[in-house]
C-alpha atoms as a PDB file:
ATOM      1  CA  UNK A   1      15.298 -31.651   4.034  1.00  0.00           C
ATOM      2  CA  UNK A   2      12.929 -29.281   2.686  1.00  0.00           C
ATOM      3  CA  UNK A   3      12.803 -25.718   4.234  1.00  0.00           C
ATOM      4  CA  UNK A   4      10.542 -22.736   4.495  1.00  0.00           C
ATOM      5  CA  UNK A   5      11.988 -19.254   5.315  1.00  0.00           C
ATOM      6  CA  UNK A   6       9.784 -17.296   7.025  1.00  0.00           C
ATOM      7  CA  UNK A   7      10.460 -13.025   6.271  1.00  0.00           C
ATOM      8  CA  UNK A   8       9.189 -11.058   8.812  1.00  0.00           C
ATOM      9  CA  UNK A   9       7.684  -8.197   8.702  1.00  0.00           C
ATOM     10  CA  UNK A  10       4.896  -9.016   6.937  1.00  0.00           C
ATOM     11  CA  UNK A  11       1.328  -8.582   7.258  1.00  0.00           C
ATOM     12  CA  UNK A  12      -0.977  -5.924   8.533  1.00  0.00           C
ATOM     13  CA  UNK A  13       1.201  -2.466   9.185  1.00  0.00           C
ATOM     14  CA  UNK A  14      -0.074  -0.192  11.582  1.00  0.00           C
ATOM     15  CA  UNK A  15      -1.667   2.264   8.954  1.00  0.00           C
ATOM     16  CA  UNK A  16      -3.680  -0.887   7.556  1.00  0.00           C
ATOM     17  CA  UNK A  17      -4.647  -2.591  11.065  1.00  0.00           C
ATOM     18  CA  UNK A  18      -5.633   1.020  11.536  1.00  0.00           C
ATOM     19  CA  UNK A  19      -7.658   1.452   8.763  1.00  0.00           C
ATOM     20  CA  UNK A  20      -9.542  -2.371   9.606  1.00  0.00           C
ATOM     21  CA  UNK A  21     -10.001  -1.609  13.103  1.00  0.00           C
ATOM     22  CA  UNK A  22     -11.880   1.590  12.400  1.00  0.00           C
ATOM     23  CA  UNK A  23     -14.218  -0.316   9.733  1.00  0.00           C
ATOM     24  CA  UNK A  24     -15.149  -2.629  12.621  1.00  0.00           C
ATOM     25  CA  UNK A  25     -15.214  -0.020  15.348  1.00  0.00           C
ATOM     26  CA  UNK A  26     -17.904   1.817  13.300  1.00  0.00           C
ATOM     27  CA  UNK A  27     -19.851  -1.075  12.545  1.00  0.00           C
ATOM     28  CA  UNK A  28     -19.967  -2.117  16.506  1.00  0.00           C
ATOM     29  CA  UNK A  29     -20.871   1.564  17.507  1.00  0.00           C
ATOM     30  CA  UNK A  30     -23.106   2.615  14.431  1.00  0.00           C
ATOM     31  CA  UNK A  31     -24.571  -0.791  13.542  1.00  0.00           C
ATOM     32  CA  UNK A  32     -24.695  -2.307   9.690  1.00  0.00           C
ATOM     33  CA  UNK A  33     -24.295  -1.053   7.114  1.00  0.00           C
ATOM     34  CA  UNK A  34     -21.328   1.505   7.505  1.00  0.00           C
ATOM     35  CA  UNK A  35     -20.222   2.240   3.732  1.00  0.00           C
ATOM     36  CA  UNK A  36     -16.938   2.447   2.839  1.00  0.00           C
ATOM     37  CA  UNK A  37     -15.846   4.315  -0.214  1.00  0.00           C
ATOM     38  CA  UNK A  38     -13.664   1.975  -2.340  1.00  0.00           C
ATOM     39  CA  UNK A  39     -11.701  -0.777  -0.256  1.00  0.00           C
ATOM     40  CA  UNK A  40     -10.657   0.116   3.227  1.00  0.00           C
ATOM     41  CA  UNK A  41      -7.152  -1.706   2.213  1.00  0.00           C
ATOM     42  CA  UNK A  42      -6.549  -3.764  -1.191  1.00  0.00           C
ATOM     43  CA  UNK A  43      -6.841  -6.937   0.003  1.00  0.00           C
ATOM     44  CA  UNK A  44     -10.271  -8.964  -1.024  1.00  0.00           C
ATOM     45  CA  UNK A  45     -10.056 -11.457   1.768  1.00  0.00           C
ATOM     46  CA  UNK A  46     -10.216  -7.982   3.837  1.00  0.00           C
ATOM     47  CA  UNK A  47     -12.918  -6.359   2.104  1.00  0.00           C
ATOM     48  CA  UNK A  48     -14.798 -10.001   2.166  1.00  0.00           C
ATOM     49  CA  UNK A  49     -14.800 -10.501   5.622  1.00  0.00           C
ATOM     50  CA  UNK A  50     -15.874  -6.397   6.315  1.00  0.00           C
ATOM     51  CA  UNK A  51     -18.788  -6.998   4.121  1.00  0.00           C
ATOM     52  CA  UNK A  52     -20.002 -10.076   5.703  1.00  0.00           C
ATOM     53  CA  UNK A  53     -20.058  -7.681   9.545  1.00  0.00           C
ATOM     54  CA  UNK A  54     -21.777  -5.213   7.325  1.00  0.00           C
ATOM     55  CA  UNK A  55     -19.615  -3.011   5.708  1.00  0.00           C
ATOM     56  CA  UNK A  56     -20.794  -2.174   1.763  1.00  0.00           C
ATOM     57  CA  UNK A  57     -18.332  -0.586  -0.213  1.00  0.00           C
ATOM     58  CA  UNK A  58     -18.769   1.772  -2.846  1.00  0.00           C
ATOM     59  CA  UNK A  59     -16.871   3.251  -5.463  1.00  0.00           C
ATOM     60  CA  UNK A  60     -17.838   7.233  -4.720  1.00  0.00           C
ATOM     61  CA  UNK A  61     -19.794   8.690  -2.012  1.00  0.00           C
ATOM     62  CA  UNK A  62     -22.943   9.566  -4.351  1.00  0.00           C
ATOM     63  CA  UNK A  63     -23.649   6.037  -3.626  1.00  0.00           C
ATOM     64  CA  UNK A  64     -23.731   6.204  -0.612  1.00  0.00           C
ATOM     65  CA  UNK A  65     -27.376   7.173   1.349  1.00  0.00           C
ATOM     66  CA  UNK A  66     -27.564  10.799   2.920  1.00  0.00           C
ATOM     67  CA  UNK A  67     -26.604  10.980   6.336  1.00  0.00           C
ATOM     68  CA  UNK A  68     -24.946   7.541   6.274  1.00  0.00           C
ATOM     69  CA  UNK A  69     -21.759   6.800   8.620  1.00  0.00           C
ATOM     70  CA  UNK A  70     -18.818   6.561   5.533  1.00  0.00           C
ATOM     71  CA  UNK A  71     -15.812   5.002   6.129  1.00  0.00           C
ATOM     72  CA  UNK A  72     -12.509   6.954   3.900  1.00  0.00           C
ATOM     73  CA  UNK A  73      -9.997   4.136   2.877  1.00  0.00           C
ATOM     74  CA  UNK A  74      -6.401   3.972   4.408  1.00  0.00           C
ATOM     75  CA  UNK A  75      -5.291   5.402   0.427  1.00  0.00           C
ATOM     76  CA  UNK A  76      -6.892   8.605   1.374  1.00  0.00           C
ATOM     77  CA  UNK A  77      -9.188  11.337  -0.791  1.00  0.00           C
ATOM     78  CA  UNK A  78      -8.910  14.146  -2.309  1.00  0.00           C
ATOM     79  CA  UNK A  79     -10.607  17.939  -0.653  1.00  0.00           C
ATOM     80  CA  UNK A  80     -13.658  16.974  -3.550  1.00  0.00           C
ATOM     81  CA  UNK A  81     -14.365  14.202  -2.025  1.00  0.00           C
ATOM     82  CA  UNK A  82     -14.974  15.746   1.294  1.00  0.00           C
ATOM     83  CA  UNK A  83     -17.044  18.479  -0.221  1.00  0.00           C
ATOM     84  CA  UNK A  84     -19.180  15.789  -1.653  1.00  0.00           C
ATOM     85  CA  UNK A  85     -19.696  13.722   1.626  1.00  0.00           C
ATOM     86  CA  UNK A  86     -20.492  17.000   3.326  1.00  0.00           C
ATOM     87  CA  UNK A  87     -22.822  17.931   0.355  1.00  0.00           C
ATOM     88  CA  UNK A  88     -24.522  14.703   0.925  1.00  0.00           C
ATOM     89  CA  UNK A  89     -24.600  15.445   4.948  1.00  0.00           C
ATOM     90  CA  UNK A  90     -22.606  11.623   5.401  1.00  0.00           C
ATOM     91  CA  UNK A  91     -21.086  11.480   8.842  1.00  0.00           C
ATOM     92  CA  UNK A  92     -18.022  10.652   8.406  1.00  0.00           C
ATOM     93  CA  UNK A  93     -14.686   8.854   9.426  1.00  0.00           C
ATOM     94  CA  UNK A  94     -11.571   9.383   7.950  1.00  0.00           C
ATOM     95  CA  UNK A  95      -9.208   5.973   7.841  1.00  0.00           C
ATOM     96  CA  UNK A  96      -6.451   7.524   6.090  1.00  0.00           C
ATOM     97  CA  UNK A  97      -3.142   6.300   6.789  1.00  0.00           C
ATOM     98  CA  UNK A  98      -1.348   8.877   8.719  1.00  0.00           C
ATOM     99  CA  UNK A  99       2.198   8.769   5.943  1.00  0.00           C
ATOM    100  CA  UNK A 100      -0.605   9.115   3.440  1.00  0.00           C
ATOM    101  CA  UNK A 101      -1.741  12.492   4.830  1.00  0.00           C
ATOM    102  CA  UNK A 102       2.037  13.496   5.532  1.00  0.00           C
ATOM    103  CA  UNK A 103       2.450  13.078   1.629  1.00  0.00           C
ATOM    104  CA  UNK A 104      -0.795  15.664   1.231  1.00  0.00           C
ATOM    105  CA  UNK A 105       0.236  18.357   3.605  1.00  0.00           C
ATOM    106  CA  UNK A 106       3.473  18.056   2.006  1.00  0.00           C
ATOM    107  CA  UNK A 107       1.572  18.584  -1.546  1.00  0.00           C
ATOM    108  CA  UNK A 108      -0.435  21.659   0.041  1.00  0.00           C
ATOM    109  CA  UNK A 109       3.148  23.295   1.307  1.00  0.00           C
ATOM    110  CA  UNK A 110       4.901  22.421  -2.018  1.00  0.00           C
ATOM    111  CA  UNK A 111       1.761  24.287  -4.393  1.00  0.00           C
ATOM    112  CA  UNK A 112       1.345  27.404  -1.819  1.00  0.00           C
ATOM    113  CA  UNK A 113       4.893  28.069  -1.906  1.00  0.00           C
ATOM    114  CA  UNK A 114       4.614  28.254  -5.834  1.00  0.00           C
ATOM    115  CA  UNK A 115       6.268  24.622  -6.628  1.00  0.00           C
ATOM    116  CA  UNK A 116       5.101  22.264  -9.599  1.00  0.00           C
ATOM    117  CA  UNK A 117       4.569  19.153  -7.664  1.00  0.00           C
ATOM    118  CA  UNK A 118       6.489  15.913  -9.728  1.00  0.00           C
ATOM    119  CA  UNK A 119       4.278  13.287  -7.661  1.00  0.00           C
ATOM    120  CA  UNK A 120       5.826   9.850  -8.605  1.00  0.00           C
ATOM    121  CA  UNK A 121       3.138   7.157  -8.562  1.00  0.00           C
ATOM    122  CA  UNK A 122       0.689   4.703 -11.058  1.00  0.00           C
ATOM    123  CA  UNK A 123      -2.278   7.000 -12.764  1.00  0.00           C
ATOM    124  CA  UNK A 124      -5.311   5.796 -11.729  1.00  0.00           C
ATOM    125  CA  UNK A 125      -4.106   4.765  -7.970  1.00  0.00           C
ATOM    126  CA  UNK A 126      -5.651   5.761  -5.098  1.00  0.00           C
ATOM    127  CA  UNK A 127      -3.783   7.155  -3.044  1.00  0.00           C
ATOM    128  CA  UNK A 128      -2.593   9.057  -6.100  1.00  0.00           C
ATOM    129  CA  UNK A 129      -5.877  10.540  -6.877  1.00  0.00           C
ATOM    130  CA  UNK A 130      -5.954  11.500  -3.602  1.00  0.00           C
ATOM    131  CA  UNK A 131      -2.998  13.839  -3.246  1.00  0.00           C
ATOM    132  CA  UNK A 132      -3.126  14.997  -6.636  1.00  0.00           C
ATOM    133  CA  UNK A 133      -6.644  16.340  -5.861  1.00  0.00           C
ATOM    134  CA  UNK A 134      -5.026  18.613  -3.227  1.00  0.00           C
ATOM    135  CA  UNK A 135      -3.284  20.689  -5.965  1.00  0.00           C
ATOM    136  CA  UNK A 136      -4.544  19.391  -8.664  1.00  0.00           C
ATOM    137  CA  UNK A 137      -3.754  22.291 -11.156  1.00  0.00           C
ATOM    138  CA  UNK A 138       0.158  21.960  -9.477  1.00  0.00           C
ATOM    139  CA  UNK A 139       0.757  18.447  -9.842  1.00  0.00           C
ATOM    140  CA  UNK A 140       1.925  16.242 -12.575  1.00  0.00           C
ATOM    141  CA  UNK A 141       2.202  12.048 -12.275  1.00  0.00           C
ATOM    142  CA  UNK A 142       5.246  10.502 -13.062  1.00  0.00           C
ATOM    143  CA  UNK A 143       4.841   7.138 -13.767  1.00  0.00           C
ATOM    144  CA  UNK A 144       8.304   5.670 -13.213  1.00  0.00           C
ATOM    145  CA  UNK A 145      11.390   6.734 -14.959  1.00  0.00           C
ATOM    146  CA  UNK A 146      10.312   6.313 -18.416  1.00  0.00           C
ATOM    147  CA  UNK A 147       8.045   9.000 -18.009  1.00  0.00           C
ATOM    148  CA  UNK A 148      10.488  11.252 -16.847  1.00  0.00           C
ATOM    149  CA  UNK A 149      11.589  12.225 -20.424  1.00  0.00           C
ATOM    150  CA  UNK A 150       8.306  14.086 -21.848  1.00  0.00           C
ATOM    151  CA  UNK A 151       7.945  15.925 -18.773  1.00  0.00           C
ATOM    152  CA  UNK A 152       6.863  19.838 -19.599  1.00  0.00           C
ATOM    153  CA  UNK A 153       6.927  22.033 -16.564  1.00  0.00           C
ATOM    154  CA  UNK A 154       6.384  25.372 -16.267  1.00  0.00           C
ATOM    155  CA  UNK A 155       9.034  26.665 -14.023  1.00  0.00           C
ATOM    156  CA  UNK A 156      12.547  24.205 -13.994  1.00  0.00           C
ATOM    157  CA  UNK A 157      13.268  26.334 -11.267  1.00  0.00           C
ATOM    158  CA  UNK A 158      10.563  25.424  -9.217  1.00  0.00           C
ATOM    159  CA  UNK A 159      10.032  21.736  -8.955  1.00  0.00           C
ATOM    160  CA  UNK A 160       9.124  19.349  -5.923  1.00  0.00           C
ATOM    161  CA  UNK A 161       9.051  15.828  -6.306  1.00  0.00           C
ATOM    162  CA  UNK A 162       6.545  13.696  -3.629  1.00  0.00           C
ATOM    163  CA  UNK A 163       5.546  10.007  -3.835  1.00  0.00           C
ATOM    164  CA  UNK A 164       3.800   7.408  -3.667  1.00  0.00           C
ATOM    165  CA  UNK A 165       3.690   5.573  -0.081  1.00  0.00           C
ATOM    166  CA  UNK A 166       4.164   1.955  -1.964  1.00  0.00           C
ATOM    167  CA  UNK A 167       6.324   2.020  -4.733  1.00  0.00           C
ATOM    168  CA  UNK A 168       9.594   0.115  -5.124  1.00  0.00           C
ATOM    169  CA  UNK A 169      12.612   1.979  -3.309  1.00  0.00           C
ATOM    170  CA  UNK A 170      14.898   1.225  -5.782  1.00  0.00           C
ATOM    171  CA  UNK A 171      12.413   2.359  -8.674  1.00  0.00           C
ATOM    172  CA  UNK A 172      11.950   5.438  -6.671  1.00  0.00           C
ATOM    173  CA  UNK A 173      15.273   6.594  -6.755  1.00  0.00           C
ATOM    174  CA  UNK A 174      16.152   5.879  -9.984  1.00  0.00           C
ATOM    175  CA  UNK A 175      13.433   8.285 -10.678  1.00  0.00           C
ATOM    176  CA  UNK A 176      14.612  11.156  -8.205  1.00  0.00           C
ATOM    177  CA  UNK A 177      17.691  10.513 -10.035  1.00  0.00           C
ATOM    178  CA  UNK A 178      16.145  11.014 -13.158  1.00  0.00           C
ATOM    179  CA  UNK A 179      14.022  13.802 -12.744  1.00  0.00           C
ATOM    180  CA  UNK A 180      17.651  15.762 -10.965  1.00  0.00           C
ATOM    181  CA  UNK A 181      19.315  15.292 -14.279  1.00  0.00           C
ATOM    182  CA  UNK A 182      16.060  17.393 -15.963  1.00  0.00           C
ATOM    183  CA  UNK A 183      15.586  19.786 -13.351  1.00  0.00           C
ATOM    184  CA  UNK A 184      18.680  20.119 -11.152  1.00  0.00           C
ATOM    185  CA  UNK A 185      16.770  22.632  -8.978  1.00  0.00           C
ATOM    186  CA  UNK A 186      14.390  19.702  -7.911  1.00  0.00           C
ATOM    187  CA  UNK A 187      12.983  20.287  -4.130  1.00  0.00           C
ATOM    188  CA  UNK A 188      12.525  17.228  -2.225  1.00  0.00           C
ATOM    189  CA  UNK A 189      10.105  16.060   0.031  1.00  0.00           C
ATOM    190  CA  UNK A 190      11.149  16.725   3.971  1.00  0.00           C
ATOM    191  CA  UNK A 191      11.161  13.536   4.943  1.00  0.00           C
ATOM    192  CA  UNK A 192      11.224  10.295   2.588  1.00  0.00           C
ATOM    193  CA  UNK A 193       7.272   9.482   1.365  1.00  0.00           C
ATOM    194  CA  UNK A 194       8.221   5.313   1.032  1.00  0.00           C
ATOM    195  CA  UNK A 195       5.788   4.080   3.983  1.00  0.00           C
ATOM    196  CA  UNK A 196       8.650   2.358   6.272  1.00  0.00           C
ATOM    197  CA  UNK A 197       6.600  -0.612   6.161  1.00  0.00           C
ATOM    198  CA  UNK A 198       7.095  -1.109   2.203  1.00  0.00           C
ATOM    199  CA  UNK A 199      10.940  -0.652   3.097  1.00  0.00           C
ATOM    200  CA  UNK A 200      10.929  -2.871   6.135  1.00  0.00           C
ATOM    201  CA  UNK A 201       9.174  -5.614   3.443  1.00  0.00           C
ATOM    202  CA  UNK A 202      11.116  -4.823   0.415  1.00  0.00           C
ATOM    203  CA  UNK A 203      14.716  -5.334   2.319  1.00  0.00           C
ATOM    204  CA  UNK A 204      13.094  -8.644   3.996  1.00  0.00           C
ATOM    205  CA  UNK A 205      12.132  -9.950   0.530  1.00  0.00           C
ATOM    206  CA  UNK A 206      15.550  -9.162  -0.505  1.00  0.00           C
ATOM    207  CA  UNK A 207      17.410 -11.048   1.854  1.00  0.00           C
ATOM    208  CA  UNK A 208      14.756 -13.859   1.498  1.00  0.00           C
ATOM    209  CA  UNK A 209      15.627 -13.823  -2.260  1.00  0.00           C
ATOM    210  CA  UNK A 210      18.906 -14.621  -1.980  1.00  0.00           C
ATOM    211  CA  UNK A 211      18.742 -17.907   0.360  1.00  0.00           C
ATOM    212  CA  UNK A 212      15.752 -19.358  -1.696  1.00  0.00           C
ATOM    213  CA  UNK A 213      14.606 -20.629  -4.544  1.00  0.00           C
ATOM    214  CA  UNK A 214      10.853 -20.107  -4.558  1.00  0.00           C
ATOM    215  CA  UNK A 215       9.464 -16.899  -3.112  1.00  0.00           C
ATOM    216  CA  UNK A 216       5.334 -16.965  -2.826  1.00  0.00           C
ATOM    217  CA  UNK A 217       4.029 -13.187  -1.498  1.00  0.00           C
ATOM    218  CA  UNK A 218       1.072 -13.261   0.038  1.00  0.00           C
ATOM    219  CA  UNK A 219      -1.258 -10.443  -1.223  1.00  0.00           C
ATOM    220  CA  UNK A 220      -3.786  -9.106  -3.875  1.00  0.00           C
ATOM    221  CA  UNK A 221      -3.338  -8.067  -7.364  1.00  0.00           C
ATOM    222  CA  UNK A 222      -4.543  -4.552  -6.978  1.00  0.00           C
ATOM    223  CA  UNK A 223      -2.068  -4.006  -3.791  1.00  0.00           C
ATOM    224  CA  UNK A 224       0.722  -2.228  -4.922  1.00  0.00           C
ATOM    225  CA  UNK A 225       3.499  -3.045  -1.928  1.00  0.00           C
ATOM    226  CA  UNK A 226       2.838  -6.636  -3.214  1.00  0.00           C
ATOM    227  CA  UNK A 227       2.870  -6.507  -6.358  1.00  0.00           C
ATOM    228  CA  UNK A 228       6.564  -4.733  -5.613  1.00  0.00           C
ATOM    229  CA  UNK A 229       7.712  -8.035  -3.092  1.00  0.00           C
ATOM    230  CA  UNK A 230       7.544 -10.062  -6.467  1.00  0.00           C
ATOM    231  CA  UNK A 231       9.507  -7.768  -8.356  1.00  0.00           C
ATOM    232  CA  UNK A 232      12.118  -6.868  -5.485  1.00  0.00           C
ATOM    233  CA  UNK A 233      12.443 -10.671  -4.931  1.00  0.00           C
ATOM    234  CA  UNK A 234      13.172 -10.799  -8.762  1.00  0.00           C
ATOM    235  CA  UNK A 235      15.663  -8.527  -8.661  1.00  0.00           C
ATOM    236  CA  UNK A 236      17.797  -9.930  -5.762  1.00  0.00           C
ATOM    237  CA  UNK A 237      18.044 -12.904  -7.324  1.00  0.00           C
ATOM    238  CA  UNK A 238      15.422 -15.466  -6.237  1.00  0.00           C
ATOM    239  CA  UNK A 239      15.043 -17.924  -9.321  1.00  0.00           C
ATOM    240  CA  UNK A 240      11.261 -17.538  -9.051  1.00  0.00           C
ATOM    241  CA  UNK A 241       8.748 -15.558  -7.337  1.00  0.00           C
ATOM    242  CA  UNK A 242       5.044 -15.107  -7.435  1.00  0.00           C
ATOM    243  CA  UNK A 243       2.161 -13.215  -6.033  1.00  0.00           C
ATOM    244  CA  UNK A 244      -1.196 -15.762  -4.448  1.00  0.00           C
ATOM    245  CA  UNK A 245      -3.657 -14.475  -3.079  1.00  0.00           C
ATOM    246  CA  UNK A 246      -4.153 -17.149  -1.290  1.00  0.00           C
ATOM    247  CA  UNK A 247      -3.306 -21.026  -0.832  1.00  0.00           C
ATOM    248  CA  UNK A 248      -5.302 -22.031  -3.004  1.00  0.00           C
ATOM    249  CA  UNK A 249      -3.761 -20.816  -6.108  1.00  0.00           C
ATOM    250  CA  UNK A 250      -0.100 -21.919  -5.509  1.00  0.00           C
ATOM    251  CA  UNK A 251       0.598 -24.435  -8.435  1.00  0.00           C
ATOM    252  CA  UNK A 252       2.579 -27.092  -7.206  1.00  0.00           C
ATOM    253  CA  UNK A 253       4.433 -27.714  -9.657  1.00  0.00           C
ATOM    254  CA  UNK A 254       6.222 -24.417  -8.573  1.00  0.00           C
ATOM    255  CA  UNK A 255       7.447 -26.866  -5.988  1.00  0.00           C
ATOM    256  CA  UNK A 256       9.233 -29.309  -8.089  1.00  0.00           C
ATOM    257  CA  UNK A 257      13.201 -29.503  -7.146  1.00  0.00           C
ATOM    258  CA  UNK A 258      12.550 -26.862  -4.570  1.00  0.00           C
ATOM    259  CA  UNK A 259      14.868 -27.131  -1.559  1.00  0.00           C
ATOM    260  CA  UNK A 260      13.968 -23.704   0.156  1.00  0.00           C
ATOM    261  CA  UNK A 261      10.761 -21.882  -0.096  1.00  0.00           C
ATOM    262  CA  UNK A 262      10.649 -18.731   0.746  1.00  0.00           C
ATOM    263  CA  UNK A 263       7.008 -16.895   1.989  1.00  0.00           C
ATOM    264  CA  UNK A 264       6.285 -13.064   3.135  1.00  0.00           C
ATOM    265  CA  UNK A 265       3.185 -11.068   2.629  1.00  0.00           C
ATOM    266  CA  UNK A 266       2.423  -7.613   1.650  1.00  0.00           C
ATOM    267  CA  UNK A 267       1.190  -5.056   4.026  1.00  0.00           C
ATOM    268  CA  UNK A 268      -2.611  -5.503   4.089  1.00  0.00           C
ATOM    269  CA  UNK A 269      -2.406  -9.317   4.408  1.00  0.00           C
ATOM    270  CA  UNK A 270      -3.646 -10.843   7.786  1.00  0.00           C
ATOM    271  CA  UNK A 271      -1.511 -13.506   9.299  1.00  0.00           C
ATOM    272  CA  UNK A 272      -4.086 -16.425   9.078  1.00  0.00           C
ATOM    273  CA  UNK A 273      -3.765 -16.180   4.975  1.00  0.00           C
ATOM    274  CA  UNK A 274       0.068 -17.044   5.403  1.00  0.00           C
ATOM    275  CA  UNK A 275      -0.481 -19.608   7.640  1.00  0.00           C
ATOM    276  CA  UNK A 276      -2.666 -21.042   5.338  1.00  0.00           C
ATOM    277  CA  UNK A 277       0.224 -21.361   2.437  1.00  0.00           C
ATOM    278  CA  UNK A 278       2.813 -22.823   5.537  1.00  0.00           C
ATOM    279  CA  UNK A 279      -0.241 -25.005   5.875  1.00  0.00           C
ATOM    280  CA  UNK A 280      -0.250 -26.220   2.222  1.00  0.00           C
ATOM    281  CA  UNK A 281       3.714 -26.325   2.105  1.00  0.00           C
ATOM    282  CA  UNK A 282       3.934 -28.809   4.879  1.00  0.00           C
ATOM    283  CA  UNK A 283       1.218 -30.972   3.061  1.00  0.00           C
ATOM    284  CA  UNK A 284       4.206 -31.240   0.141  1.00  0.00           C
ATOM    285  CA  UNK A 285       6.915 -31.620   2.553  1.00  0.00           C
ATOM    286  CA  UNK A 286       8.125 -28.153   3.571  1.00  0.00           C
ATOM    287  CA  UNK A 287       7.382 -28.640   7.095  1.00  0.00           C
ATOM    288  CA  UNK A 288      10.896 -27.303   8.454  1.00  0.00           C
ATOM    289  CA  UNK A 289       9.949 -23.417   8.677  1.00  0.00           C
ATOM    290  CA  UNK A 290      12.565 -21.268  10.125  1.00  0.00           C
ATOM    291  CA  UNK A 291      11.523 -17.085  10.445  1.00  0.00           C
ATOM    292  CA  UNK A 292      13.729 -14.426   8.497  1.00  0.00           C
ATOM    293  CA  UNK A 293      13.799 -11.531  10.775  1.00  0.00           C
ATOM    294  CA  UNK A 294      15.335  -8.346   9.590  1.00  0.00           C
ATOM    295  CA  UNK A 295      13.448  -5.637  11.704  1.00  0.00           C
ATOM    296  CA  UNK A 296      11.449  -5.144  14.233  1.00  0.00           C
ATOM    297  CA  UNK A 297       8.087  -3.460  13.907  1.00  0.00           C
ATOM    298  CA  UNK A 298       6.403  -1.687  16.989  1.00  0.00           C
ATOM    299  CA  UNK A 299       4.898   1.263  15.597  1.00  0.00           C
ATOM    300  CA  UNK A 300       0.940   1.996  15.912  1.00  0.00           C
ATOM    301  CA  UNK A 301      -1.194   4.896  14.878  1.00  0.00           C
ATOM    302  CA  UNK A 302      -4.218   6.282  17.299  1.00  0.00           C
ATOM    303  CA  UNK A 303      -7.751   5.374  16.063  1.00  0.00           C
ATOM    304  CA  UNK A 304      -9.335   7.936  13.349  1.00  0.00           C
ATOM    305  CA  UNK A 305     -10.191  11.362  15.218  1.00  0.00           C
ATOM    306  CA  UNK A 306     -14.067  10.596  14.513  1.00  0.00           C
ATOM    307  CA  UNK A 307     -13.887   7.743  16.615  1.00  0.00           C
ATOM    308  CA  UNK A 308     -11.530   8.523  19.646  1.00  0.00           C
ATOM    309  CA  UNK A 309     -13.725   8.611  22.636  1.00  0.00           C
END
């Protein structure tokens, strides 16, 4: 009998529903179009479905028409960005995912007390941009732990390594552990910077890996947390694992000699997309679906301050 293992968690985590929700809140109060500077969450079904309510995203806020309501993405921006909405008199609302801002007051604290901040992340992220632009004369990105071995800093002595919300635990540490051998007077963080939902989704994945033989994450290309699922499934063991962004691209031929299929979905995925690939596994005969529950999820974040009434 052919099997489908459900992981849960998956989908939307509270920082991403909270990020959606405010997208639609300000288009019901405010009316179309409320911009949206770069995508609310990095999912395109998301964005797609935003933009036919009336949301238009742009890439910077010089886009976007003076005055305009302006939606900040749940990756967060840097200080320039709010001087430039403010030049540009945009009324704004700020989606950012509460970890995210953690990881920036933590970045303020770290360059006031005199500490080169070792921010582990990908150049050219968002979220990255974001809290490097807080101290951006402090900060250096460490792109995983090959980078680790060119670093320059300018005080050994006074180091402070932050993260990335999304990255790979595993990765992560192995770059701590890295950077400690280099500077053994590295500072961390107060708290750990992984979001707890790429954790929760990571150590699902994991124990999904090892009881199947097909692993299909749900998610986009450009979202990091899924991209990670893949790998993390990888590395537990699962034979073979891919990311779809939908049902639509799952080859069947992925399916051949498959006994157990195993399905999650990254963090800014909404439920109906996985239902859709349970949907396509039952038409090949995976109808049997049985949920994977590791931990329980209850946490939510209040709306953005701009739109608490």
């Amino acid at each position: 009998m052919k099997q489908v293992l459900l992981a849960s968690p998956r989908g939307y985590c509270a920082g991403v529903d909270r990020a959606v929700r405010a997208v639609e809140t300000a288009l019901q109060r405010h009316g179309a179009p409320v911009y949206v500077r770069k995508q609310i969450v990095h999912n395109t079904h998301v964005v797609r479905r935003l933009e036919r309510l009336g949301a238009i995203f742009v890439d910077e806020v010089g886009e976007v028409p003076p005055g305009a309501v302006t939606v900040f993405s749940a990756h967060g921006v840097s200080p320039a960005v709010h001087e430039a909405a403010a030049e540009r008199s945009l009324r704004t609302i700020d989606a950012t995912c509460p970890l995210v801002t953690k990881v920036h007051r933590e970045a303020v604290r770290a360059a006031a007390r005199g500490d080169q901040i070792l921010l582990i992340g990908h150049h050219g992220h968002e979220e990255v941009e974001g809290t490097s632009g807080e101290a951006p004369t402090d900060t250096i990105v460490v792109d995983g732990p090959d980078a680790v071995a060119d670093l320059e800093v300018r005080d050994p002595a006074r180091v402070t390594w932050l993260s990335q919300t999304t990255l790979s635990v595993t990765e992560t540490e192995q770059t701590v552990r890295l950077l400690r051998e280099r500077f053994p007077q590295l500072s961390d963080p107060p708290s750990d910077d992984i979001c707890y939902a790429t954790q929760n989704r990571q150590e699902a994945v994991a124990a999904l890996a090892a009881r199947a033989e097909l692993v299909l994450v749900v998610g986009s290309a450009n979202s990091s947390n899924s991209v990670r699922l893949v790998e993390v499934a990888l590395e537990a063991g699962a034979p073979a694992a891919y990311l779809v962004e939908d049902a639509t691209v799952v080859d069947p031929a992925w399916l051949d000699g498959v006994r157990t299929a195993g399905v999650t979905s990254g963090a800014s995925v909404s439920e109906d997309l996985v239902e859709q690939v349970l949907g396509l596994l039952a038409g090949h005969g995976f109808g049997d679906v049985h949920e994977l529950r590791t931990v329980e999820e209850n946490l939510s974040f209040a709306p953005p301050r701009e739109l608490r009434s």
